[in-house]
N, C-alpha and C. Protein backbone atom coordinates (compact mmCIF):
# COMPACT_ATOMS: atom_id res chain seq x y z
N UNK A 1 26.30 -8.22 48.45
CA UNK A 1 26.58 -7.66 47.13
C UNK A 1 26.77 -8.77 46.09
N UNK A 2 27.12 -9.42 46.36
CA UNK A 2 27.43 -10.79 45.40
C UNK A 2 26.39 -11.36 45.02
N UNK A 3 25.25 -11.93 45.91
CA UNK A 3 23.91 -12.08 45.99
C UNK A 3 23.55 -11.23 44.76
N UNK A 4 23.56 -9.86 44.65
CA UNK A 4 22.61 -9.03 43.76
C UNK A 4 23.27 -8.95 42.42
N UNK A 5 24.27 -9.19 42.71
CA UNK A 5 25.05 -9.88 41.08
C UNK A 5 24.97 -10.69 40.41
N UNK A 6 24.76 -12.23 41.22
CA UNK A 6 24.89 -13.71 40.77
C UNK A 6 23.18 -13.22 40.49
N UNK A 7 21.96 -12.65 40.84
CA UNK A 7 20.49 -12.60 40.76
C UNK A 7 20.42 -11.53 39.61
N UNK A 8 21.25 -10.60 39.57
CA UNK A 8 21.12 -9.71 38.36
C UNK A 8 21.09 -10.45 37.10
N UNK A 9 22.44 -11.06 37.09
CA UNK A 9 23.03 -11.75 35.86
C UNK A 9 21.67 -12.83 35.47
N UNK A 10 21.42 -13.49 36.27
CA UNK A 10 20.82 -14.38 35.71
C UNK A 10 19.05 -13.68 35.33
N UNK A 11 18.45 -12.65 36.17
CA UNK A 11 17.21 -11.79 35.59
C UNK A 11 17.67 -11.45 34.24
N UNK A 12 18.95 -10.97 33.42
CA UNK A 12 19.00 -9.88 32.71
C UNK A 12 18.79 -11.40 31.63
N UNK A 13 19.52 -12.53 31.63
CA UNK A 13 19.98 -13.94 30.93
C UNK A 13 18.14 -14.22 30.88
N UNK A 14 17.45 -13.97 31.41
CA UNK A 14 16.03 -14.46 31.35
C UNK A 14 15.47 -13.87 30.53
N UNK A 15 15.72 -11.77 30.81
CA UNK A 15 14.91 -11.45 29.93
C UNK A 15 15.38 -11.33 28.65
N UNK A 16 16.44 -11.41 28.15
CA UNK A 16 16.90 -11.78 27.14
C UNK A 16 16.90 -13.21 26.04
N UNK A 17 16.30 -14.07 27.15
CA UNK A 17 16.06 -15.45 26.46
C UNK A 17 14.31 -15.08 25.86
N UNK A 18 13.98 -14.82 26.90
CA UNK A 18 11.82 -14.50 26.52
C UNK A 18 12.12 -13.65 25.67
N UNK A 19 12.67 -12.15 25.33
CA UNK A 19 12.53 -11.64 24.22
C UNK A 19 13.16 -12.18 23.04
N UNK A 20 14.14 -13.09 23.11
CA UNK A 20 14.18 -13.57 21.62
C UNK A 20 13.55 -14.42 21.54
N UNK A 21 12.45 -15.10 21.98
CA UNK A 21 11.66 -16.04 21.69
C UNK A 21 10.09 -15.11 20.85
N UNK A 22 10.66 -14.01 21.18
CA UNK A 22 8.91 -13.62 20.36
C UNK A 22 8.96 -13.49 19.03
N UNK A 23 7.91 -14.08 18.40
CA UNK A 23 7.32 -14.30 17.12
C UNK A 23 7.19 -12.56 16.39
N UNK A 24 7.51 -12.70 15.15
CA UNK A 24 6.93 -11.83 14.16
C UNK A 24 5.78 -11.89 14.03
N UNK A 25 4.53 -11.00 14.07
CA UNK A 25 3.57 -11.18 13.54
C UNK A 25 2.90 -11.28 11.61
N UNK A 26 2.00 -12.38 11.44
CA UNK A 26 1.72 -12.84 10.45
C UNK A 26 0.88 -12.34 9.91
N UNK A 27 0.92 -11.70 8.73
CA UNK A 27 0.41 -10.61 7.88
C UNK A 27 0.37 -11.18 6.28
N UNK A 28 -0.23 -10.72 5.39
CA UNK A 28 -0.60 -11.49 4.15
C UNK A 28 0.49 -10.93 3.22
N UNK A 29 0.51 -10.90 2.04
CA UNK A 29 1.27 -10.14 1.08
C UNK A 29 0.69 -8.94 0.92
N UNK A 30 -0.67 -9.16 0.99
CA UNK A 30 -1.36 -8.14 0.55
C UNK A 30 -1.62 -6.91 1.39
N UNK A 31 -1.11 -5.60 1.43
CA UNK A 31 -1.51 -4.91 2.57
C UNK A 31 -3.54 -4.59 3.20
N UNK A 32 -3.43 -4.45 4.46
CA UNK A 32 -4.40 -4.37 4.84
C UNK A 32 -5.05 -2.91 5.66
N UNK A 33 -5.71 -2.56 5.40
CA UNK A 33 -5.81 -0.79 5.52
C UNK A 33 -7.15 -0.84 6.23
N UNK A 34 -7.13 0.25 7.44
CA UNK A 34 -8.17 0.59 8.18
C UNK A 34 -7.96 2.16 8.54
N UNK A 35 -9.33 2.60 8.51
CA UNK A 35 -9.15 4.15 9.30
C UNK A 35 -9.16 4.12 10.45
N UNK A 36 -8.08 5.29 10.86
CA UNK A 36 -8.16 5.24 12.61
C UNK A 36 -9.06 6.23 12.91
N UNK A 37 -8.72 7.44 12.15
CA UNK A 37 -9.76 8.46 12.31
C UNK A 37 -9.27 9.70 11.41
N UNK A 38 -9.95 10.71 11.19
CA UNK A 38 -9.82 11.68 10.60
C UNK A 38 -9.59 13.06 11.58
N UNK A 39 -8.54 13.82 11.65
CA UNK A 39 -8.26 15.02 12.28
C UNK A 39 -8.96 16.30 11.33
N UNK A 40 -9.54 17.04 12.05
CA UNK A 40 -9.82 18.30 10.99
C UNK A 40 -9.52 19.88 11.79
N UNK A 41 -8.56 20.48 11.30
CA UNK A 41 -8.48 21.46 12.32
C UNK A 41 -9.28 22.84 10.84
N UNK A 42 -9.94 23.69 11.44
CA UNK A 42 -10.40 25.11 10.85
C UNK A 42 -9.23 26.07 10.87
N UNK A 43 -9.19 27.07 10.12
CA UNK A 43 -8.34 28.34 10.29
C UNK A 43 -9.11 29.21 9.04
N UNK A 44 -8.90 30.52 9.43
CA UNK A 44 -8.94 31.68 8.57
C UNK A 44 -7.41 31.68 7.77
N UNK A 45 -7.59 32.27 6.13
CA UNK A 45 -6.31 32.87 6.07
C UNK A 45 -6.66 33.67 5.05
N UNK A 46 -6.22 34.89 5.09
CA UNK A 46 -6.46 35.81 4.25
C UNK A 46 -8.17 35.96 3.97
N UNK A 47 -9.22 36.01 5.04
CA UNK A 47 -10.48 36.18 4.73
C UNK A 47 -11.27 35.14 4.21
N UNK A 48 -10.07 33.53 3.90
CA UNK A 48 -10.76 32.80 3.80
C UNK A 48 -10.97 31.42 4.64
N UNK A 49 -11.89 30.73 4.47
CA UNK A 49 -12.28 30.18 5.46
C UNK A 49 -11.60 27.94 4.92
N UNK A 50 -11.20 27.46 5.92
CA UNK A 50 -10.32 26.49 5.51
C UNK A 50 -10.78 25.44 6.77
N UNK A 51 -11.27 23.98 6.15
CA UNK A 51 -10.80 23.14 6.36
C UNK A 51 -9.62 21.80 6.73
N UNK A 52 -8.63 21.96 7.32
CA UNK A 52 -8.08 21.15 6.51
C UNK A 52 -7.88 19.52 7.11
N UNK A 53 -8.22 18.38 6.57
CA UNK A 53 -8.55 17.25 7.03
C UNK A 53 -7.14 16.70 7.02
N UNK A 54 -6.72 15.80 8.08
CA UNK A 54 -5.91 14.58 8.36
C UNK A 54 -6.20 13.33 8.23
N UNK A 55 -6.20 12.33 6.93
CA UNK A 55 -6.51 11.34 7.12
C UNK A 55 -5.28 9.85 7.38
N UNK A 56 -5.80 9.38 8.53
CA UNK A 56 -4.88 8.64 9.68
C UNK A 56 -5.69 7.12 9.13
N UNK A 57 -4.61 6.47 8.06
CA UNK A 57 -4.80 4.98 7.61
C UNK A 57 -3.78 3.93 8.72
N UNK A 58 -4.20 2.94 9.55
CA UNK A 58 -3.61 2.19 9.95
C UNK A 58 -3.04 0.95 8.73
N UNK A 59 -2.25 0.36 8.51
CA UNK A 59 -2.04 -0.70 7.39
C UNK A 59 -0.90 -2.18 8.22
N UNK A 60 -1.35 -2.87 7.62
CA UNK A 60 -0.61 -4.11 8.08
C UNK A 60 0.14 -4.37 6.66
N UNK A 61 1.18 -5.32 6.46
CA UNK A 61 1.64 -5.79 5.51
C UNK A 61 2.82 -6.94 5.62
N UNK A 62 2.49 -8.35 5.11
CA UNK A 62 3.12 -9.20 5.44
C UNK A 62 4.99 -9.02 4.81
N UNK A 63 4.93 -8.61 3.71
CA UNK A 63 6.75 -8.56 3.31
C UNK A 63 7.20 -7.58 3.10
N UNK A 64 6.44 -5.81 3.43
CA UNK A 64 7.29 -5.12 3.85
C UNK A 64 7.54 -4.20 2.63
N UNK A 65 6.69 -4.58 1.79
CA UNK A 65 7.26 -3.44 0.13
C UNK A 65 5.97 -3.02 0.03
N UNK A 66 5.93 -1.67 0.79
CA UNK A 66 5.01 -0.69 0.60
C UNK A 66 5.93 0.92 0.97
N UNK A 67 4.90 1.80 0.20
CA UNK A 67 5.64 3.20 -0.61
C UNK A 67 6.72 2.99 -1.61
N UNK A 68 6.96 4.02 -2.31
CA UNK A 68 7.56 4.29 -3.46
C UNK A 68 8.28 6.01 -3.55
N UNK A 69 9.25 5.68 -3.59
CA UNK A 69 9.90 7.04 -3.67
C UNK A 69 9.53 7.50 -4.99
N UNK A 70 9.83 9.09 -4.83
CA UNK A 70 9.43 10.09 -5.79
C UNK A 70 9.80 9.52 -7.12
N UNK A 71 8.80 10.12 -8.06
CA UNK A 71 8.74 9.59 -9.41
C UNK A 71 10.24 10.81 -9.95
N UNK A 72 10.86 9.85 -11.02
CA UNK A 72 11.59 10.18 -11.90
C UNK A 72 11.28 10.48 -13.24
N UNK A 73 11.48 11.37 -13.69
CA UNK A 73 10.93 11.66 -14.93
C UNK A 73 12.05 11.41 -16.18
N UNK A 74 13.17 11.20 -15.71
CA UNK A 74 14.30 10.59 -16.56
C UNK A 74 13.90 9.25 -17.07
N UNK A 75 14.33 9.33 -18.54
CA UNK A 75 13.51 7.95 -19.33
C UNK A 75 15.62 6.90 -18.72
N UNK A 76 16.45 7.48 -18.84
CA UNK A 76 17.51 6.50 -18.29
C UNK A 76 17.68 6.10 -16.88
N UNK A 77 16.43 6.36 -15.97
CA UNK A 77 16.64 5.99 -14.65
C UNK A 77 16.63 4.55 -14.60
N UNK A 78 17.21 3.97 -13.72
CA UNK A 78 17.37 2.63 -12.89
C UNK A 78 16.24 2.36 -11.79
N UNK A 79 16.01 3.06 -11.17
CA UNK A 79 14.92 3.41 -10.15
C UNK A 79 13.74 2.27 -10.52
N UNK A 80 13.77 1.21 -10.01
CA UNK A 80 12.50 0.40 -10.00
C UNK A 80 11.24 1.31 -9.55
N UNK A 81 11.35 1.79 -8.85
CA UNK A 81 10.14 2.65 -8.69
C UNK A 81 9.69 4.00 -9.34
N UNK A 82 10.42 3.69 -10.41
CA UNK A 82 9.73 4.96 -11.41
C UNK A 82 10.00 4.30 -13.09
N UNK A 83 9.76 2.67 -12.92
CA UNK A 83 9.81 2.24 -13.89
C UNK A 83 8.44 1.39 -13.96
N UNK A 84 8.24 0.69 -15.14
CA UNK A 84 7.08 -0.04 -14.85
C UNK A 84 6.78 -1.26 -14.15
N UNK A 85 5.77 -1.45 -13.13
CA UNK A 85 4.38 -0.84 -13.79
C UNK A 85 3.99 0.62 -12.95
N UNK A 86 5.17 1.28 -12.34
CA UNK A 86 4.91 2.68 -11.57
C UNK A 86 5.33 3.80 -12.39
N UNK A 87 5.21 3.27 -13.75
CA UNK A 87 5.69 4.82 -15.00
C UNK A 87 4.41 5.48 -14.46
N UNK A 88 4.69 6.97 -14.55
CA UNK A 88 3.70 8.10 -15.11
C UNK A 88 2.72 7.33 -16.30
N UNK A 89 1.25 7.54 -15.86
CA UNK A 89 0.24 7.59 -16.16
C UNK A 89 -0.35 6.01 -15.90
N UNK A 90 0.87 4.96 -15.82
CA UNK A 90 0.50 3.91 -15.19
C UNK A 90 -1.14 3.85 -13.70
N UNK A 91 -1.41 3.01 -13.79
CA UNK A 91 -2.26 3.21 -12.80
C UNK A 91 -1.84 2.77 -11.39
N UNK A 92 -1.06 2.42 -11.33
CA UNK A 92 -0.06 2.06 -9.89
C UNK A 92 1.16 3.19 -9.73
N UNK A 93 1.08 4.23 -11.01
CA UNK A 93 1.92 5.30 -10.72
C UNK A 93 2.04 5.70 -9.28
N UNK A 94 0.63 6.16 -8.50
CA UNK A 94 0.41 6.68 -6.70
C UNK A 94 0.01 4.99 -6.27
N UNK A 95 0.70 5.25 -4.99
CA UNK A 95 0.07 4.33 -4.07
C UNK A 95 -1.14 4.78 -3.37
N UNK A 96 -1.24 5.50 -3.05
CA UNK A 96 -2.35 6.28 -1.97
C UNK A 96 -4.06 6.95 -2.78
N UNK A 97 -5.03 6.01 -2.74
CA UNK A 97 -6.12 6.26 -3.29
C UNK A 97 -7.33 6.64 -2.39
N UNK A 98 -7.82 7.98 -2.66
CA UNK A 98 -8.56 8.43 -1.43
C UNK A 98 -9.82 8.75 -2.21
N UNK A 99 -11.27 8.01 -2.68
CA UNK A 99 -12.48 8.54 -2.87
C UNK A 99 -13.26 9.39 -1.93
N UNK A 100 -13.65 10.38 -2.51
CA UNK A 100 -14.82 11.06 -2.37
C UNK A 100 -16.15 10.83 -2.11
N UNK A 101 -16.89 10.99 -1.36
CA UNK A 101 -18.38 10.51 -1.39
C UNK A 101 -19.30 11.48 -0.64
N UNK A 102 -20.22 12.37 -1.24
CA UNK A 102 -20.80 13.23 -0.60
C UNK A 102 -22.15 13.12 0.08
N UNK A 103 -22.50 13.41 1.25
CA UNK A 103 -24.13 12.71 2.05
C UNK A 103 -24.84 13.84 1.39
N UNK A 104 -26.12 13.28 0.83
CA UNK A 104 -27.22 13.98 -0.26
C UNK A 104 -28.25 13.62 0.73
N UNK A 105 -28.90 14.91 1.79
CA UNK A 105 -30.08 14.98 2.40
C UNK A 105 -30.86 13.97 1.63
N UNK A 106 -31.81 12.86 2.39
CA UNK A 106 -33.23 12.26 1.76
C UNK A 106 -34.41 13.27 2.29
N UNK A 107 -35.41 13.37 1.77
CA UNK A 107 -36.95 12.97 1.88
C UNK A 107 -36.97 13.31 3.39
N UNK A 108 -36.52 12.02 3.66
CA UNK A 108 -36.35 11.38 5.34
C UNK A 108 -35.56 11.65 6.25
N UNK A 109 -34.81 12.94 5.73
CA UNK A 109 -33.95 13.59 6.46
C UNK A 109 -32.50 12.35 7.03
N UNK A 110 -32.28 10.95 6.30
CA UNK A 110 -31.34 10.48 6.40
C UNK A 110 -30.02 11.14 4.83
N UNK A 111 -29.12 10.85 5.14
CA UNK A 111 -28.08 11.14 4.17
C UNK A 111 -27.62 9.79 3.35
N UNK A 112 -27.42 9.69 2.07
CA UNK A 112 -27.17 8.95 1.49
C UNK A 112 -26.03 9.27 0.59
N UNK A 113 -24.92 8.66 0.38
CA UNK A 113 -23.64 8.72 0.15
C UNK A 113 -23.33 8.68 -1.43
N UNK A 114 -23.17 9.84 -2.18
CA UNK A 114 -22.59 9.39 -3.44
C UNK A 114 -21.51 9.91 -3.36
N UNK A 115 -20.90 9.04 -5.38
CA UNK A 115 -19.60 9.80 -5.21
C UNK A 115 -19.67 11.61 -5.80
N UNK A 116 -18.72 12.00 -5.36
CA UNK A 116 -18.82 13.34 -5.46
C UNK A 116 -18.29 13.78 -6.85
N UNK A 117 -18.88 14.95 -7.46
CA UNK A 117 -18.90 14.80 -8.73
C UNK A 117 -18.37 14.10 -9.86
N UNK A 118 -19.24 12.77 -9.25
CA UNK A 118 -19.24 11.90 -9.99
C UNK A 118 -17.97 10.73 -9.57
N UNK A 119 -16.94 11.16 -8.72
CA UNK A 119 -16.41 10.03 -8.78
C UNK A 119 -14.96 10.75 -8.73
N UNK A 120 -15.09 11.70 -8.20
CA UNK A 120 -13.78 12.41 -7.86
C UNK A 120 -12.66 12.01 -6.67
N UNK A 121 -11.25 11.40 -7.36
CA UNK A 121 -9.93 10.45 -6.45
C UNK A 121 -9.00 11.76 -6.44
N UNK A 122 -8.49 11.35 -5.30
CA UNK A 122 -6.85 11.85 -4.70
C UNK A 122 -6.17 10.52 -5.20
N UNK A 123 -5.20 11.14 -5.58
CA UNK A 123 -4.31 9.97 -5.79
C UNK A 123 -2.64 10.46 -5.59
N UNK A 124 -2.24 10.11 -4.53
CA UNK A 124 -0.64 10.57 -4.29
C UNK A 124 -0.31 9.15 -4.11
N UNK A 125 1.36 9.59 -3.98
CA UNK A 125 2.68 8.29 -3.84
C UNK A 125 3.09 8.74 -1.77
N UNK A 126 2.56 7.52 -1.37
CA UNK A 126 3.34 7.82 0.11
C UNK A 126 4.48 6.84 -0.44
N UNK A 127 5.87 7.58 0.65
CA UNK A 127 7.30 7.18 0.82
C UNK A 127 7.47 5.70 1.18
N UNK A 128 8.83 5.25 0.96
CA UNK A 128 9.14 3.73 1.19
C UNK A 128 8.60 3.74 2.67
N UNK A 129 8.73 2.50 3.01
CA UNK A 129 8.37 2.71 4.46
C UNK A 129 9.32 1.62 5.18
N UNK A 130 10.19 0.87 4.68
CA UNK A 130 11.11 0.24 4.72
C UNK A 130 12.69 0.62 3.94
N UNK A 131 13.55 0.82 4.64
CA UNK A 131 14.57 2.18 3.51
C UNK A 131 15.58 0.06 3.35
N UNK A 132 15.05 -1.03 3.35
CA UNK A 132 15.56 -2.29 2.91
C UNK A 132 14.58 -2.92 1.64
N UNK A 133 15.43 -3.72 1.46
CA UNK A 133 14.28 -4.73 0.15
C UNK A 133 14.36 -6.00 0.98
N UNK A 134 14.70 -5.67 2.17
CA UNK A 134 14.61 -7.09 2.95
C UNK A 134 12.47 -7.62 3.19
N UNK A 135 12.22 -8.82 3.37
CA UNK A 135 10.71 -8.68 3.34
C UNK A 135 10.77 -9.03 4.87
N UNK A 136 9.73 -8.09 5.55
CA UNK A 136 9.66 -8.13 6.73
C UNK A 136 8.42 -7.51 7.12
N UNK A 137 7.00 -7.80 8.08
CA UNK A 137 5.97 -7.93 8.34
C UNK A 137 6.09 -6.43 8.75
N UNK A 138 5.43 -5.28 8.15
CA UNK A 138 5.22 -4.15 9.25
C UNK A 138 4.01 -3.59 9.16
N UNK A 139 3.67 -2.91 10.16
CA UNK A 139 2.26 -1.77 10.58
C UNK A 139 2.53 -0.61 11.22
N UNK A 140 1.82 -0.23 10.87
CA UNK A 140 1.61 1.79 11.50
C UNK A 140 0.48 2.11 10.74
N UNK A 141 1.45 3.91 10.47
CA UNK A 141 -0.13 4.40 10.50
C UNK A 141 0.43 5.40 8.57
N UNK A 142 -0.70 5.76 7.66
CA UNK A 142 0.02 6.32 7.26
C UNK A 142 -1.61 7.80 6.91
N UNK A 143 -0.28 9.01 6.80
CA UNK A 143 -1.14 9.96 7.17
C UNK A 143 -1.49 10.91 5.95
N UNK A 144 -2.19 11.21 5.37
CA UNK A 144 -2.34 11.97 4.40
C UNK A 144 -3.57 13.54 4.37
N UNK A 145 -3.00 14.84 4.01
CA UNK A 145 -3.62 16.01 4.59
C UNK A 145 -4.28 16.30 3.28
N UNK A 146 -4.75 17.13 3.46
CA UNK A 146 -5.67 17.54 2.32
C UNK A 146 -6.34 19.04 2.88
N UNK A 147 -6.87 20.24 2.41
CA UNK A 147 -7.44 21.19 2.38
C UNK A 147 -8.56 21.82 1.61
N UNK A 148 -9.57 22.22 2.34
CA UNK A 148 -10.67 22.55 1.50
C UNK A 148 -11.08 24.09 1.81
N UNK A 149 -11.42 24.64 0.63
CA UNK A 149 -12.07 26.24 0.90
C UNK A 149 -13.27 26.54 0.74
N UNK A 150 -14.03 27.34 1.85
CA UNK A 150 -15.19 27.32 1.43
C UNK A 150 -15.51 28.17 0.48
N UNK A 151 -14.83 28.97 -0.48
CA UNK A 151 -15.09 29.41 -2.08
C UNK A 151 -15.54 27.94 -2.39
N UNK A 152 -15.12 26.38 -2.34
CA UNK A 152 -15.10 25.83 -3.22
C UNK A 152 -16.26 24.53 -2.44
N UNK A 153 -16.45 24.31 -1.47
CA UNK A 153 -17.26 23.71 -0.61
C UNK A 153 -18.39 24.94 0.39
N UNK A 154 -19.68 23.56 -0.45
CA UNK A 154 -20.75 24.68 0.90
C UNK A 154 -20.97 24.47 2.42
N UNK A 155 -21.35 24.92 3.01
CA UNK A 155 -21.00 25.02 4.95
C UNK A 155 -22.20 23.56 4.86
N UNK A 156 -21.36 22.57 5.94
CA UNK A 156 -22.21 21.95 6.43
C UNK A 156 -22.39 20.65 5.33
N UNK A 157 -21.33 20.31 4.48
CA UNK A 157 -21.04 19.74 3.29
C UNK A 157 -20.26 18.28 4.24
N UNK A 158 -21.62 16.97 4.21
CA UNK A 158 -20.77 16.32 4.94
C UNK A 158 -20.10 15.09 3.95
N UNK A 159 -18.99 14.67 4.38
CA UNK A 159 -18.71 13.51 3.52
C UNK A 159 -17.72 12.63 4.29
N UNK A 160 -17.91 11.07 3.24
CA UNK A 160 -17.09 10.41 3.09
C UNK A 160 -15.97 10.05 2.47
N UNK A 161 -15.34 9.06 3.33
CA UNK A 161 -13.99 8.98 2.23
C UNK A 161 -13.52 7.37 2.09
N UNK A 162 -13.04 7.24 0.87
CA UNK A 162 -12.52 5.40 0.85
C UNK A 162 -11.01 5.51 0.39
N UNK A 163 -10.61 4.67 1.34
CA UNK A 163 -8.94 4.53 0.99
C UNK A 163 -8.55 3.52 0.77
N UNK A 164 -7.66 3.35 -0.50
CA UNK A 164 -7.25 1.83 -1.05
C UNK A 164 -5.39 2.33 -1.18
N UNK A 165 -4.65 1.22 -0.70
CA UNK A 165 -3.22 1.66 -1.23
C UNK A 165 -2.91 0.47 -1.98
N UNK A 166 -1.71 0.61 -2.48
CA UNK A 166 -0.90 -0.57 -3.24
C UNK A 166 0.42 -0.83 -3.04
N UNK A 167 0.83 -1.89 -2.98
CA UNK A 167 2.25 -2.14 -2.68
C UNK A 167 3.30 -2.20 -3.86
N UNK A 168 4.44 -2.73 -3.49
CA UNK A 168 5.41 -3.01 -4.62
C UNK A 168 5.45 -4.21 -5.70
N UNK A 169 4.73 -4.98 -5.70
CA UNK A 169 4.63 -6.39 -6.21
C UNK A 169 4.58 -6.06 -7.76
N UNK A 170 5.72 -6.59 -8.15
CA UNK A 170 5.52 -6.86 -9.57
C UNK A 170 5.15 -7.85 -10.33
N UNK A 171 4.87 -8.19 -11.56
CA UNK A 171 4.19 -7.38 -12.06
C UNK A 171 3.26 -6.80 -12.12
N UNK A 172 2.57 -7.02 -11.11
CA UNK A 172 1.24 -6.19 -10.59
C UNK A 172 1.40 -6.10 -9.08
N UNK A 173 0.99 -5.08 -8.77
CA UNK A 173 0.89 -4.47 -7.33
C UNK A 173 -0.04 -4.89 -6.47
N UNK A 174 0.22 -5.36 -5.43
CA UNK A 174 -0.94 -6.11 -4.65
C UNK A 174 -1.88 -5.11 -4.11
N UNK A 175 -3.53 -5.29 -4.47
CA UNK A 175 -3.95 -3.70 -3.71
C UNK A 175 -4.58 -4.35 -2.23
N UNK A 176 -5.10 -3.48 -1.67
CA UNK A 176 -5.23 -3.41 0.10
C UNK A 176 -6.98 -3.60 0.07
N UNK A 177 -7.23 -4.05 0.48
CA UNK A 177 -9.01 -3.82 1.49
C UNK A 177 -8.96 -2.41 0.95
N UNK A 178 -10.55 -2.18 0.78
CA UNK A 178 -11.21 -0.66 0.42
C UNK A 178 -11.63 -0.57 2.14
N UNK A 179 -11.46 0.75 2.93
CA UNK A 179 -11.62 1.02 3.78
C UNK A 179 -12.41 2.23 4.18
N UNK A 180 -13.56 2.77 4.72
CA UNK A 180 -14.23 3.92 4.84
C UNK A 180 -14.14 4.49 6.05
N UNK A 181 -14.59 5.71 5.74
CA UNK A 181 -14.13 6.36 6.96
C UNK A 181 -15.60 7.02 7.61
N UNK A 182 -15.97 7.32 8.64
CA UNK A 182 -16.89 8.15 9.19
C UNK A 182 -17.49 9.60 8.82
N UNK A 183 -18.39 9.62 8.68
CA UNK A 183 -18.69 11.26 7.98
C UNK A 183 -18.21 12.47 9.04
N UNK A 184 -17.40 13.40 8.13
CA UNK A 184 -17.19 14.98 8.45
C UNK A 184 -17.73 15.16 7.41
N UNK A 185 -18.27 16.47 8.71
CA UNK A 185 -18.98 17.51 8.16
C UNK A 185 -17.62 18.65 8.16
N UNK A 186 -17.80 19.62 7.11
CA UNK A 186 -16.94 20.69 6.40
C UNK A 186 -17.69 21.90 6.94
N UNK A 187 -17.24 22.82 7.40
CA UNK A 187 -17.33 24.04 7.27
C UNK A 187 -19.02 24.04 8.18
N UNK A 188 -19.50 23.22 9.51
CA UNK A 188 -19.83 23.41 9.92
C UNK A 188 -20.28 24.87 10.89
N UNK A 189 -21.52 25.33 11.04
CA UNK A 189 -22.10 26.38 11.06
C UNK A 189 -21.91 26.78 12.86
């Protein structure tokens, strides 16, 4: 019994020395954004017919100031994040920028990618993702839903999508890699 004590103590003293020896991983200021993939589940509701897409952004970021809590519409708020350069109508107002791009049959029966009427953005605010102002390297995933009806999309309507986010950096916001995603098709037949 003593044996498995004096051998415990010193396994537990080991793995405790190797895990504080591991490194943070090294990430830029600038966040870095990739698609993992897009979820799309179908449903009926009320006779109508629904898309609705999951889009799943992986992001890296070296110091950790990415999302922005909900905008304030009080002109006496304190709230760095609902002041400038993230006022209403600002263009760093949303972090989360999602283009449109629709595949236009060729000739040649290949698809060629525009933007969709003309150039149509989502633009929302995803949440802090650090509840510190400490700067610290993080990654995941961040997820954003969206819904389409086929009143308003035709069957078999395939498209793309480009996602850009922005961080906290003042006075200008550092933006991320433009990232694309794989074509869905909508309201497949």
């Amino acid at each position: 019994m003593h044996h498995i004590v004096k051998y415990s103590f010193g396994f537990l003293l080991s793995a405790l020395l190797f895990s504080s020896c591991r490194k943070e991983p090294q990430y830029g200021d600038a966040p870095e954004i990739e698609f993992k993939r897009i979820e799309k589940y179908s449903y009926i509701d009320e006779g109508v017919r629904h898309d609705s897409l999951v889009f799943v952004v992986a992001y890296k970021d070296g110091d950790g100031n990415l999302g922005l809590r909900p905008y304030e519409a009080n002109a006496s708020t304190t709230d760095p994040d609902s002041q400038p350069p993230f006022e209403f109508g600002s263009p760093y107002h949303n972090n989360f920028i999602l283009t449109f791009y629709e595949g236009i049959e060729q000739p040649d029966g290949s698809l060629e990618f525009e933007p969709y009427l003309g150039g149509f953005k989502l633009t929302e605010r995803f949440q802090r993702i650090s509840t510190d102002e400490r700067e610290e390297p993080l990654e995941g995933e961040i997820k954003y839903y969206y819904v389409f009806t086929e009143d308003l999309i035709d069957d078999n309507t395939v498209f793309k999508f480009e996602a850009q986010i922005f961080d906290r950096e003042t006075p200008v916001p550092n933006s991320s890699n433009l990232t694309t995603s794989e074509p869905v098709v909508l309201f497949a037949d």
